[in-house]
C-alpha atoms as a PDB file:
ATOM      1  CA  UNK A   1       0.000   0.000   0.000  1.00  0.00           C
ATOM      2  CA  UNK A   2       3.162   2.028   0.601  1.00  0.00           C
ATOM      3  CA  UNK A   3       4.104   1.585  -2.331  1.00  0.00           C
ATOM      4  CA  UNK A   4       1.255   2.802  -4.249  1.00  0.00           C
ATOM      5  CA  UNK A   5       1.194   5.674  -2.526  1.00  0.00           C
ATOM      6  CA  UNK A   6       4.444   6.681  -3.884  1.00  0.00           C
ATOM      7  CA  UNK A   7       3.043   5.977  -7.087  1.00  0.00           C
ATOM      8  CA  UNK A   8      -0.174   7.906  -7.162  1.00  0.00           C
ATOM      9  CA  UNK A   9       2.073  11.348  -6.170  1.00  0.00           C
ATOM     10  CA  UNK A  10       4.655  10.261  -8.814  1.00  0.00           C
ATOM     11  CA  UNK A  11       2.043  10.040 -11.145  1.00  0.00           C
ATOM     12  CA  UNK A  12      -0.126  12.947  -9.797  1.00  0.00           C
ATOM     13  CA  UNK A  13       2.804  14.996 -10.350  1.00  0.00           C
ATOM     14  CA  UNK A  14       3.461  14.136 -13.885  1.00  0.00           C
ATOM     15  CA  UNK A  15       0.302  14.693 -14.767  1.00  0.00           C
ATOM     16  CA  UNK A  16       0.114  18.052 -13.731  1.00  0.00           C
ATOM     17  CA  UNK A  17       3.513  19.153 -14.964  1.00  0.00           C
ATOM     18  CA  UNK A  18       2.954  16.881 -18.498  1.00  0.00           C
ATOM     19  CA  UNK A  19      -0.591  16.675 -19.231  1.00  0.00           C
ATOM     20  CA  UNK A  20      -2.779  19.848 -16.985  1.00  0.00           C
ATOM     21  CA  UNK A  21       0.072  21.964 -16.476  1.00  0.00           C
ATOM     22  CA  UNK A  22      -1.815  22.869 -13.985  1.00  0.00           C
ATOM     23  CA  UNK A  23       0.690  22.249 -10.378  1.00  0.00           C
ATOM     24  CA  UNK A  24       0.390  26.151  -9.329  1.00  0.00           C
ATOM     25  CA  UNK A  25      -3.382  25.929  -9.242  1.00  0.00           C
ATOM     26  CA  UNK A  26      -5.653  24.990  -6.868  1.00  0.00           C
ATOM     27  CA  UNK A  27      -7.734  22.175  -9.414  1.00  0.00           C
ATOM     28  CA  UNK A  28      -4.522  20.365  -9.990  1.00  0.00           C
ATOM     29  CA  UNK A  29      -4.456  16.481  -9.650  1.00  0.00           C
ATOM     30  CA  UNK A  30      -2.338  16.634  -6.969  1.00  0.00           C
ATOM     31  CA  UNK A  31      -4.372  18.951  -4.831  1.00  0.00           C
ATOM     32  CA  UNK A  32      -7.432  17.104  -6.079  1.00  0.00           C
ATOM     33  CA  UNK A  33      -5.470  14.013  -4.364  1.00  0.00           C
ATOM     34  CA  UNK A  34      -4.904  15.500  -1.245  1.00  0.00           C
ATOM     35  CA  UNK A  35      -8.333  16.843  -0.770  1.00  0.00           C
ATOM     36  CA  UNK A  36      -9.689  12.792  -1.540  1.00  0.00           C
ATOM     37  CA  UNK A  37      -7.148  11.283   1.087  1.00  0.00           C
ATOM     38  CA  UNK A  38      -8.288  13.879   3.889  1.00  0.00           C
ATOM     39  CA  UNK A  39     -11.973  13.217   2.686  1.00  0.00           C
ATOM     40  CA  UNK A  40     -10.848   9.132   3.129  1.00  0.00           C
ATOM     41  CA  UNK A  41      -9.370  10.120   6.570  1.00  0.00           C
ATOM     42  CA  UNK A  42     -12.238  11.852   7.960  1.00  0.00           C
ATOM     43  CA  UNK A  43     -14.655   9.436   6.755  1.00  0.00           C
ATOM     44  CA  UNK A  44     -13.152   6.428   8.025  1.00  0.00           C
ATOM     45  CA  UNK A  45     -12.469   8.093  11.350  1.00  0.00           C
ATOM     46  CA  UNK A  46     -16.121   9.195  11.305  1.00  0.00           C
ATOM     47  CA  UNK A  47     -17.607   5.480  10.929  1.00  0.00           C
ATOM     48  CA  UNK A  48     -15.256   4.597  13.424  1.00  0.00           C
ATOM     49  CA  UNK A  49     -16.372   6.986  15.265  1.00  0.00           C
ATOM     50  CA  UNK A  50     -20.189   5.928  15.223  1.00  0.00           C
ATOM     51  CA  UNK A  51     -19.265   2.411  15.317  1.00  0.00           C
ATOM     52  CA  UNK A  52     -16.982   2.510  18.574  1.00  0.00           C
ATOM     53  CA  UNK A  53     -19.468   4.338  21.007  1.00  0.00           C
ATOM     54  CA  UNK A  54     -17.001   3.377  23.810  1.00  0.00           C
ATOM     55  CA  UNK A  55     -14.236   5.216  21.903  1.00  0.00           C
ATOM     56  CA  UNK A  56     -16.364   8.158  20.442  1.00  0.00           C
ATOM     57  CA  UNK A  57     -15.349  10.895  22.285  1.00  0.00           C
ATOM     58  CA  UNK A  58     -11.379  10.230  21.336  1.00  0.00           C
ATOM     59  CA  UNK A  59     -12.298   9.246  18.013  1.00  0.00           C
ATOM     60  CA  UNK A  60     -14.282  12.349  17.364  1.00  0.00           C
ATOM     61  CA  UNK A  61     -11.282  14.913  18.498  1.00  0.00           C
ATOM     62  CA  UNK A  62      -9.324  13.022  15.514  1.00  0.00           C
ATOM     63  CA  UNK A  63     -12.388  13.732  12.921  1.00  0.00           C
ATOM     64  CA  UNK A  64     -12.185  17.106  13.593  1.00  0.00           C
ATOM     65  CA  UNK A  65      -8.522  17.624  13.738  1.00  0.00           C
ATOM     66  CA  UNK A  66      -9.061  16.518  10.074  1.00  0.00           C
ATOM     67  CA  UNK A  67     -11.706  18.417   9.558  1.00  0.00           C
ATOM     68  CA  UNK A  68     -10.010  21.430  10.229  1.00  0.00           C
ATOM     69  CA  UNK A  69      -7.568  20.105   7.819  1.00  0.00           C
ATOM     70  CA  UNK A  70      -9.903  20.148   5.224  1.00  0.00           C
ATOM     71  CA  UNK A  71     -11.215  23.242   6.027  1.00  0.00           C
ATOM     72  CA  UNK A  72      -7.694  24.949   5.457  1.00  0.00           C
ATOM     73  CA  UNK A  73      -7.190  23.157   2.368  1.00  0.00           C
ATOM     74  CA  UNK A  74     -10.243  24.519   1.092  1.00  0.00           C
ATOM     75  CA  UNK A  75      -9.509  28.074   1.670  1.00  0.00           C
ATOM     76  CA  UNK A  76      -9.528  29.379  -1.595  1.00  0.00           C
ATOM     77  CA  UNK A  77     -13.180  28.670  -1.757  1.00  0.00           C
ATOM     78  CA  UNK A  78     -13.726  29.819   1.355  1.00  0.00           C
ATOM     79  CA  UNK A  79     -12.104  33.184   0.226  1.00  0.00           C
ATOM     80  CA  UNK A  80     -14.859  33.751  -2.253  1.00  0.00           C
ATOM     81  CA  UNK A  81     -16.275  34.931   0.862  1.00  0.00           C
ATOM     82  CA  UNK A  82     -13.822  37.040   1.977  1.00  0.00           C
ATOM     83  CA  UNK A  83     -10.004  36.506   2.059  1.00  0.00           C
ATOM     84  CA  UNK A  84      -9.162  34.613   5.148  1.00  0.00           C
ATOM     85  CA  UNK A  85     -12.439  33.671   6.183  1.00  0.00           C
ATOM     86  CA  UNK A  86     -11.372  29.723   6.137  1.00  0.00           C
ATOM     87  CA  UNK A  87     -10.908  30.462   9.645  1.00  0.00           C
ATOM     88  CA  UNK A  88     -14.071  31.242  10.541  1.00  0.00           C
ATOM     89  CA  UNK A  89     -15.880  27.591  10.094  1.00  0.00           C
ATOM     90  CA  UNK A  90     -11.932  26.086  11.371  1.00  0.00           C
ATOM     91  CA  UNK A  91     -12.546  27.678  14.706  1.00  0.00           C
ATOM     92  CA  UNK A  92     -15.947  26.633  14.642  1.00  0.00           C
ATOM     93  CA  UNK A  93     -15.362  23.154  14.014  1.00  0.00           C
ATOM     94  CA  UNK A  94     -12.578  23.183  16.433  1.00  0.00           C
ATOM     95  CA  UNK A  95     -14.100  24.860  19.626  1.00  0.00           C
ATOM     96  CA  UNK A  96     -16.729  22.158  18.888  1.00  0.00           C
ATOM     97  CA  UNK A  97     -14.935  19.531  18.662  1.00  0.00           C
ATOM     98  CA  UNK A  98     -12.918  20.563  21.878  1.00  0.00           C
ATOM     99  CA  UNK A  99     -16.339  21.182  23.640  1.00  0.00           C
ATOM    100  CA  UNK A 100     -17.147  17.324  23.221  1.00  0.00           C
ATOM    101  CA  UNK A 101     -14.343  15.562  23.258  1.00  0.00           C
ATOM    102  CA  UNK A 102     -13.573  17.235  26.738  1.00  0.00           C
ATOM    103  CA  UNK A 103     -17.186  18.383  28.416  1.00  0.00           C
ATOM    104  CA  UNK A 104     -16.253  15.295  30.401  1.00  0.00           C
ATOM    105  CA  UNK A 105     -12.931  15.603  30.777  1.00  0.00           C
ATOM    106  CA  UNK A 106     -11.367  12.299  32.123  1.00  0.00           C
ATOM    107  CA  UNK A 107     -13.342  10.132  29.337  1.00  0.00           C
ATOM    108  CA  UNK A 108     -12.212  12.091  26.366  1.00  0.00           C
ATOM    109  CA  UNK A 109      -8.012  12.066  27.854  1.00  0.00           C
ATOM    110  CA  UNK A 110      -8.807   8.029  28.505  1.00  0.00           C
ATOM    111  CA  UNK A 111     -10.583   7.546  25.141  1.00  0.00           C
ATOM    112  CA  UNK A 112      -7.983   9.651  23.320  1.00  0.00           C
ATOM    113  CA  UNK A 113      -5.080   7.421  25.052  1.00  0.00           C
ATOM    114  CA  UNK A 114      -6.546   4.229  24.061  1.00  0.00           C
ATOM    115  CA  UNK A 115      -6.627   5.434  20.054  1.00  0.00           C
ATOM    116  CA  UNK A 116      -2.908   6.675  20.532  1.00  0.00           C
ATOM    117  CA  UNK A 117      -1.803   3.415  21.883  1.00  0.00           C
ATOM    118  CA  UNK A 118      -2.867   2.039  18.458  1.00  0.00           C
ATOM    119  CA  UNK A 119       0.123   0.341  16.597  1.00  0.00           C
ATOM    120  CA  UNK A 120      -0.686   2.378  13.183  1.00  0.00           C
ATOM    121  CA  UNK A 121      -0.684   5.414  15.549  1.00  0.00           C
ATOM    122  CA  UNK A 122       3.285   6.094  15.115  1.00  0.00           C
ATOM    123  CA  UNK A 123       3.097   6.310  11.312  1.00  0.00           C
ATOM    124  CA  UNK A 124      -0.386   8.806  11.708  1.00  0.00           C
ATOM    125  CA  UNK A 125       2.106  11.114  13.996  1.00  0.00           C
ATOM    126  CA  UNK A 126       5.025  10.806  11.392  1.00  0.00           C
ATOM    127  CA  UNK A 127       2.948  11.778   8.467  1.00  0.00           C
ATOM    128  CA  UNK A 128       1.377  14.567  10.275  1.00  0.00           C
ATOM    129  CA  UNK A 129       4.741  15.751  11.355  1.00  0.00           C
ATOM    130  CA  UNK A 130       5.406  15.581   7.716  1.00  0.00           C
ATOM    131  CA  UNK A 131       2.806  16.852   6.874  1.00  0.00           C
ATOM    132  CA  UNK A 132       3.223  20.373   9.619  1.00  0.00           C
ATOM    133  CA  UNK A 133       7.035  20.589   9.687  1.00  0.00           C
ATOM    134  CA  UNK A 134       8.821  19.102   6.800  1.00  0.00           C
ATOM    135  CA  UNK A 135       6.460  20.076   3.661  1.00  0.00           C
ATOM    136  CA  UNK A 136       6.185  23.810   5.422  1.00  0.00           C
ATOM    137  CA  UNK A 137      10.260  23.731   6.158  1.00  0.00           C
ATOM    138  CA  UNK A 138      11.150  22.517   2.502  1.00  0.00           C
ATOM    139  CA  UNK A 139       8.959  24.306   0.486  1.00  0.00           C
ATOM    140  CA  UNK A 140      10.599  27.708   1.893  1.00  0.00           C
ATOM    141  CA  UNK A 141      10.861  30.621  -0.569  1.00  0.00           C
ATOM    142  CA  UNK A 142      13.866  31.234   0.768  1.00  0.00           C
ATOM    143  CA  UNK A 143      15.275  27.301   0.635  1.00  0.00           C
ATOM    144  CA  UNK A 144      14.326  27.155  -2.813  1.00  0.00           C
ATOM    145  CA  UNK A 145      16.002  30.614  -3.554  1.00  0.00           C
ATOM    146  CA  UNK A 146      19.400  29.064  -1.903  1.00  0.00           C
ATOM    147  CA  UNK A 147      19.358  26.107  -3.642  1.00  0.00           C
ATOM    148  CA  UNK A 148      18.740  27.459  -7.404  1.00  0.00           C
ATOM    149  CA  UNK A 149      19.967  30.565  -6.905  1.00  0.00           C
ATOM    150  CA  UNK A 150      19.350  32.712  -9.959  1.00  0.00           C
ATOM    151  CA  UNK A 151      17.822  30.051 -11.277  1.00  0.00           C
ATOM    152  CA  UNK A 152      15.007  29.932  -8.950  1.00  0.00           C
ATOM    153  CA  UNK A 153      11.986  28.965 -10.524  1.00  0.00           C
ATOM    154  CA  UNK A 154       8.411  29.295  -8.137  1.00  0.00           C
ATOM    155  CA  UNK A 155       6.762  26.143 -10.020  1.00  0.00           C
ATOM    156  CA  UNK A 156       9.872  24.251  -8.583  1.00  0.00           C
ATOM    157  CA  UNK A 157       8.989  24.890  -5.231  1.00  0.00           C
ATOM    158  CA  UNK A 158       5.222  24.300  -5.252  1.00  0.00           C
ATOM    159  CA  UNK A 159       5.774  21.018  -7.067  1.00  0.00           C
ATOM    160  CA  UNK A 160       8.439  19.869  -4.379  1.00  0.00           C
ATOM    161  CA  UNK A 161       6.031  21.052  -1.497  1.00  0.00           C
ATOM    162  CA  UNK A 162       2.685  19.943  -2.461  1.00  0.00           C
ATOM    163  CA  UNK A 163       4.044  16.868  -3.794  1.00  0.00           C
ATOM    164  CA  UNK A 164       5.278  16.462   0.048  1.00  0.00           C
ATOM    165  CA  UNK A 165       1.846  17.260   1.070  1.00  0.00           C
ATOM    166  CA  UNK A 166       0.605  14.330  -0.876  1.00  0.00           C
ATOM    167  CA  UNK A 167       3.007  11.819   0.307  1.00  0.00           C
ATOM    168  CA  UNK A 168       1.742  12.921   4.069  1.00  0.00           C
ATOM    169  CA  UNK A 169      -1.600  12.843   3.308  1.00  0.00           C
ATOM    170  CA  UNK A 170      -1.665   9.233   1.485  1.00  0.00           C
ATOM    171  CA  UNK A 171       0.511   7.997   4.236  1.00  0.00           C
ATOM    172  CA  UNK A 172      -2.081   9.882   6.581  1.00  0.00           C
ATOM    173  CA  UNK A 173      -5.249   7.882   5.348  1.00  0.00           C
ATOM    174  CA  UNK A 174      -3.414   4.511   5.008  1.00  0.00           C
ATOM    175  CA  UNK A 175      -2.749   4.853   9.129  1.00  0.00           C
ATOM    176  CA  UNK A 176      -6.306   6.123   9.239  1.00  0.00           C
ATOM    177  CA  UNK A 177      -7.122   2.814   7.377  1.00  0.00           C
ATOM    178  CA  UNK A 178      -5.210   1.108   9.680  1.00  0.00           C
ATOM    179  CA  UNK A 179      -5.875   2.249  13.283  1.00  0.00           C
ATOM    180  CA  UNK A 180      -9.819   1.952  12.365  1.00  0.00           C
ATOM    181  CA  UNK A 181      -9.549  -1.538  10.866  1.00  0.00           C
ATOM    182  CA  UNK A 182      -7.847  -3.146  14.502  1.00  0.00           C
ATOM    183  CA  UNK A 183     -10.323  -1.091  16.747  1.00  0.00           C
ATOM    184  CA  UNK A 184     -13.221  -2.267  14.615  1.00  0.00           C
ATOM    185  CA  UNK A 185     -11.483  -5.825  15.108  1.00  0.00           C
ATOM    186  CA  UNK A 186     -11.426  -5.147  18.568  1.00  0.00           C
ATOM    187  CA  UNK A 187     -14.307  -6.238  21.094  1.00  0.00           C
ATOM    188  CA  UNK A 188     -16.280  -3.491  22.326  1.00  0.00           C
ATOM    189  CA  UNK A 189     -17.245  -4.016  26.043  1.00  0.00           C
END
């Protein structure tokens, strides 16, 4: 699954660069790609979520972590609104999602800790961290500008980062996959 991955951002990359020329804009295949793995994510952390009552405070902190996700993703359609107001249903969805996951406190930190000790759990934290730190560090303006010099290009550096992106978020919905599959395995008491 890995593997394929690798393949589907390989290949969403080419064929925005050889066939849409399209990687700067915001209906390329690639960020059509990410926008279908964080759909994936949320939706198998949502049936999850409904499924695994005795887990659905925990599980339902992770939906809307994603959701927010998706939110910010989405913000150039948001910004038909008004430029920045992405942030507006983001906070929403977040405050809400805090609200519920927490209003009782102890079974939302228990609930949470029983998803994290999840074996797929480690490789959901890596791709986020990917996902937050790495694709944001390397696909600096100012990276880029070091490393071609006068021969900086801007397509160069959106293809590197959101091609990053991608990688994170495939890697993000195969852990999804995977944490949801062994705590629907799992017997609910």
């Amino acid at each position: 699954m890995v593997v394929l991955i690798f393949l589907i951002v390989n290949l969403a990359l080419r064929l925005d660069v050889n066939y849409l020329v399209t990687y700067t804009s915001e209906k390329s295949f690639t960020e059509v790609s990410q926008l279908i793995f964080i759909v994936f994510t949320i939706f198998i952390f949502a049936r999850t979520t409904i499924k695994r009552k005795d887990l659905r405070h925990g599980l339902a902190l992770i939906t809307g972590f994603f959701v927010v996700i998706l939110i910010r993703e989405l913000d150039s359609t948001f910004d038909m609104v008004y430029h920045g107001f992405w942030k507006v249903p983001a906070v929403t969805v977040f405050l809400i999602t805090i609200f519920y996951t927490f209003k009782k406190f102890a079974v939302g930190v228990n609930e949470f800790a029983i998803v994290l000790k999840e074996k797929a759990m480690k490789m959901m934290i890596c791709s986020v961290m990917i996902l937050f730190v790495h694709s944001r560090l390397f696909g600096m303006k100012v990276f880029w500008k070091d490393v071609l010099h006068e021969s900086y290009i801007y397509q160069v550096k959106v293809i590197a980062e959101e091609g990053t992106e991608l990688l994170a978020y495939g890697l993000i919905a195969y852990a999804a996959y995977l944490i949801c599959k062994s705590l629907n395995k799992k017997v609910i008491d």
